[in-house]
N, C-alpha and C. Protein backbone atom coordinates (compact mmCIF):
# COMPACT_ATOMS: atom_id res chain seq x y z
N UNK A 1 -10.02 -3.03 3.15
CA UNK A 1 -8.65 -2.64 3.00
C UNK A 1 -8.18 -2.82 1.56
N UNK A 2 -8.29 -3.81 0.97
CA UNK A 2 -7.62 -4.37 -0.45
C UNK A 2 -8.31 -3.40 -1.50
N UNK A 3 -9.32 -2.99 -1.52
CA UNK A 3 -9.97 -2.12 -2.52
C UNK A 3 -9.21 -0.70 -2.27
N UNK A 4 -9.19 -0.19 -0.85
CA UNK A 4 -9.11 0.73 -0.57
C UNK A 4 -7.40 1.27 -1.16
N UNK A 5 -6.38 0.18 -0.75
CA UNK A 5 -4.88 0.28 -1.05
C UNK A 5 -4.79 0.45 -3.00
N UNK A 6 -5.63 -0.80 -3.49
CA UNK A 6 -5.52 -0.61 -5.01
C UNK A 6 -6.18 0.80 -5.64
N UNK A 7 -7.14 1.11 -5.27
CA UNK A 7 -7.66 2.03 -5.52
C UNK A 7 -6.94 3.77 -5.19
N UNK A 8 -6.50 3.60 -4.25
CA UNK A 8 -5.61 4.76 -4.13
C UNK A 8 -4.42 4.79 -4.61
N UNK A 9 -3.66 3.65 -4.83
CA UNK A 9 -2.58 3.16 -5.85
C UNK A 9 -3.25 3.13 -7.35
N UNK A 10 -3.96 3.29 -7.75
CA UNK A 10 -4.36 3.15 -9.12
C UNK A 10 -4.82 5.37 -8.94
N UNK A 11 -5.11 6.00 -8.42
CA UNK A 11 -5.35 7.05 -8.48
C UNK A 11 -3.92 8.11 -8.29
N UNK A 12 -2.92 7.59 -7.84
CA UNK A 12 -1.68 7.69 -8.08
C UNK A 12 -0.94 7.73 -9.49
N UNK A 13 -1.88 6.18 -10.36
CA UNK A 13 -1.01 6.41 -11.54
C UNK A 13 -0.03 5.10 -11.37
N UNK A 14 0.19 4.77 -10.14
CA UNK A 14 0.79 3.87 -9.84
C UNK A 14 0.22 2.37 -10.79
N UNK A 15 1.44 1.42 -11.07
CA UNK A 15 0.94 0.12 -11.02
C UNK A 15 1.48 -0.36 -10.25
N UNK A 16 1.17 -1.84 -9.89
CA UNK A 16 1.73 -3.07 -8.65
C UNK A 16 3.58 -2.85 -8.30
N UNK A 17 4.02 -2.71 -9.77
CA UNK A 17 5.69 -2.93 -10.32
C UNK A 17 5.97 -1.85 -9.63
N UNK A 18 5.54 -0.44 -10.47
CA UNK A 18 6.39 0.86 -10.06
C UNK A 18 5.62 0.85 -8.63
N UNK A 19 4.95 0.62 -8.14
CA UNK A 19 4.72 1.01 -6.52
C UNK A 19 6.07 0.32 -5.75
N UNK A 20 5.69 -0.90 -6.04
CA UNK A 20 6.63 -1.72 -5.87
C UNK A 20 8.20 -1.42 -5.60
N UNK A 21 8.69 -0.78 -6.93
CA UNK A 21 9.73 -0.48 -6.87
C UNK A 21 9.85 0.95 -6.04
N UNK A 22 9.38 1.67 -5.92
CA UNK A 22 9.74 3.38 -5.20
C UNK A 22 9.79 2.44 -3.93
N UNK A 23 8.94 1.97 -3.49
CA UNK A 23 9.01 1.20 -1.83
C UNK A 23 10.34 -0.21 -2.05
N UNK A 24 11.05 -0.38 -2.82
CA UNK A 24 12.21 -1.36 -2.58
C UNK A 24 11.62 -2.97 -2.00
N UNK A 25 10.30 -3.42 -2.64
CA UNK A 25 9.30 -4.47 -2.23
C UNK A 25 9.48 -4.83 -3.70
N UNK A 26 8.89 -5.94 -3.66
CA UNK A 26 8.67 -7.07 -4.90
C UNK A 26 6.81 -6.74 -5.12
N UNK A 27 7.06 -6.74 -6.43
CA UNK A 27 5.64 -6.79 -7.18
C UNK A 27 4.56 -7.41 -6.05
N UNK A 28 5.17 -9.02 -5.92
CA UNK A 28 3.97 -9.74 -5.56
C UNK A 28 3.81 -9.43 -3.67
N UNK A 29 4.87 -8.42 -3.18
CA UNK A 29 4.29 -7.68 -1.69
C UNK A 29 3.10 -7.14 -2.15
N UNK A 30 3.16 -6.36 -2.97
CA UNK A 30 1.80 -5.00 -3.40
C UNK A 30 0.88 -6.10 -3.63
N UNK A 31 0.93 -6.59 -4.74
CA UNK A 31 -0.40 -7.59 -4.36
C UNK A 31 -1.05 -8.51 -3.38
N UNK A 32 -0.12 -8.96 -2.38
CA UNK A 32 -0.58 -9.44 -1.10
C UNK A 32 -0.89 -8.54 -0.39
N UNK A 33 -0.36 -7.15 -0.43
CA UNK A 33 -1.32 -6.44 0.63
C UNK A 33 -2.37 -5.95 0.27
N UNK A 34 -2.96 -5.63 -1.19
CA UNK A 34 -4.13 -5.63 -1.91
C UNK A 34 -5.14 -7.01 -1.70
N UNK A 35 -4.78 -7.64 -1.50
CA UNK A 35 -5.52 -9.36 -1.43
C UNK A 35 -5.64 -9.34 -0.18
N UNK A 36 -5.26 -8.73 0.87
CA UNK A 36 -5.28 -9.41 2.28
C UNK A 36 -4.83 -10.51 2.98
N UNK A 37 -3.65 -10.50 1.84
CA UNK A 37 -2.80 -11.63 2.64
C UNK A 37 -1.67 -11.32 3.34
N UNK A 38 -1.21 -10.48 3.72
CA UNK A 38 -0.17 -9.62 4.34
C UNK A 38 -0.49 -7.83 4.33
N UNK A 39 -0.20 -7.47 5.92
CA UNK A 39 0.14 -6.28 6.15
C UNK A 39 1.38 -5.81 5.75
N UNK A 40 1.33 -4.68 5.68
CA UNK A 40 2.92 -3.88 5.57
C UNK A 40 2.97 -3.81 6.78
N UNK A 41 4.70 -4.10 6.69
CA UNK A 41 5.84 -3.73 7.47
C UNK A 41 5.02 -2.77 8.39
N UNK A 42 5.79 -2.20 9.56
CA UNK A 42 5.59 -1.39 10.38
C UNK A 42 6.63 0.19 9.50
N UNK A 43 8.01 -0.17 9.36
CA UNK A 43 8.64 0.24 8.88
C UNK A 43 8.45 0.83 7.15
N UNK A 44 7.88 0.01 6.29
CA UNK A 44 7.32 -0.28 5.54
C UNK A 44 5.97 1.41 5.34
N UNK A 45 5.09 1.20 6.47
CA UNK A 45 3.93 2.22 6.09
C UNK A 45 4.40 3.62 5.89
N UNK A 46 5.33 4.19 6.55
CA UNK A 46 5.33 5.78 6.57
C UNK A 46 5.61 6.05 4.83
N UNK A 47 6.69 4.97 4.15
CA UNK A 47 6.64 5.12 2.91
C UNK A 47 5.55 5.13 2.05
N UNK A 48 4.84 3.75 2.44
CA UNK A 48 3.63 3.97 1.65
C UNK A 48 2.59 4.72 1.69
N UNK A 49 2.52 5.31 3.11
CA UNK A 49 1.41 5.99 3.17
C UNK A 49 1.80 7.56 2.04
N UNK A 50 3.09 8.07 2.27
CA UNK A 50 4.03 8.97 1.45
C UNK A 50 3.34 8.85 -0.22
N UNK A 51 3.74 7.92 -0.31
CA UNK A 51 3.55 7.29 -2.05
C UNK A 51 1.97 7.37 -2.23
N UNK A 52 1.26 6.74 -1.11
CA UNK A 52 -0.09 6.91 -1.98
C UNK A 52 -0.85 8.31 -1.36
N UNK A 53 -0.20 9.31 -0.75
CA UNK A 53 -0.83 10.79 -0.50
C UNK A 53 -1.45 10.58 0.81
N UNK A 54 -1.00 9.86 1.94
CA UNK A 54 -2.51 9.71 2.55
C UNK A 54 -1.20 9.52 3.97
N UNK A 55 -1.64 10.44 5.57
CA UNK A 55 -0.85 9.81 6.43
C UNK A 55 -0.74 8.79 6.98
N UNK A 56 0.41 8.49 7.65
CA UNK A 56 0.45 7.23 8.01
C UNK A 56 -0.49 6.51 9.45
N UNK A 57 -1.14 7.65 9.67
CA UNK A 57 -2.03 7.25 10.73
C UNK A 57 -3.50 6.81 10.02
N UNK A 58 -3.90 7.41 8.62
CA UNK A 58 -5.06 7.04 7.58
C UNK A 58 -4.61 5.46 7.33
N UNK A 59 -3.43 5.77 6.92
CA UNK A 59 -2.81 4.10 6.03
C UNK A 59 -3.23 2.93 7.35
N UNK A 60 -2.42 3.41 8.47
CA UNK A 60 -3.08 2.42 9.71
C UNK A 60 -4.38 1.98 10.02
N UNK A 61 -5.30 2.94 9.67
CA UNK A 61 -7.00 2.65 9.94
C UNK A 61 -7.19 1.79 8.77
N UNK A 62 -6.91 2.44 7.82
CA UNK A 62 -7.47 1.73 6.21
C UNK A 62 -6.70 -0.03 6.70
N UNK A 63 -5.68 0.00 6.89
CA UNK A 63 -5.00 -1.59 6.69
C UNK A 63 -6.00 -2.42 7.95
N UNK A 64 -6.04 -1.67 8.85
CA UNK A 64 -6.89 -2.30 10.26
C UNK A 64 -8.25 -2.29 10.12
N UNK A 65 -8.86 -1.64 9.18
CA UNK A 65 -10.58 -1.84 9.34
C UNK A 65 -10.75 -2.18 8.29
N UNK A 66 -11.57 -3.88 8.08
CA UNK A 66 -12.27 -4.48 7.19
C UNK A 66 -13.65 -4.17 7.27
């Protein structure tokens, strides 16, 4: 999961901050969900999946399969 979220956030263009900010989250959310220390929100995914190009049913597999 953590490779998979940075990596598609870094192919975006995105960093930690501006991801961060378009989703209304704090820097150090994006990096806990890159680290595997927290899932996103339920509420939370349809945005991100939005932001990093990918649906929110992909974003669900990617966060659920290590």
């Amino acid at each position: 999961m953590t490779d998979t979220l940075k990596s598609l956030r870094v192919s975006k263009g995105y960093t930690q901050k501006s991801l961060a900010e378009k989703l209304g989250v704090s820097p150090i959310t994006v990096f806990q969900w890159e680290h595997g220390k927290y899932k996103p929100t339920p509420t939370i995914m349809p945005k991100l999946a939005r932001e990093l190009g990918i649906s929110a049913k992909q974003l669900f597999f990617t966060i659920n399969n290590k």
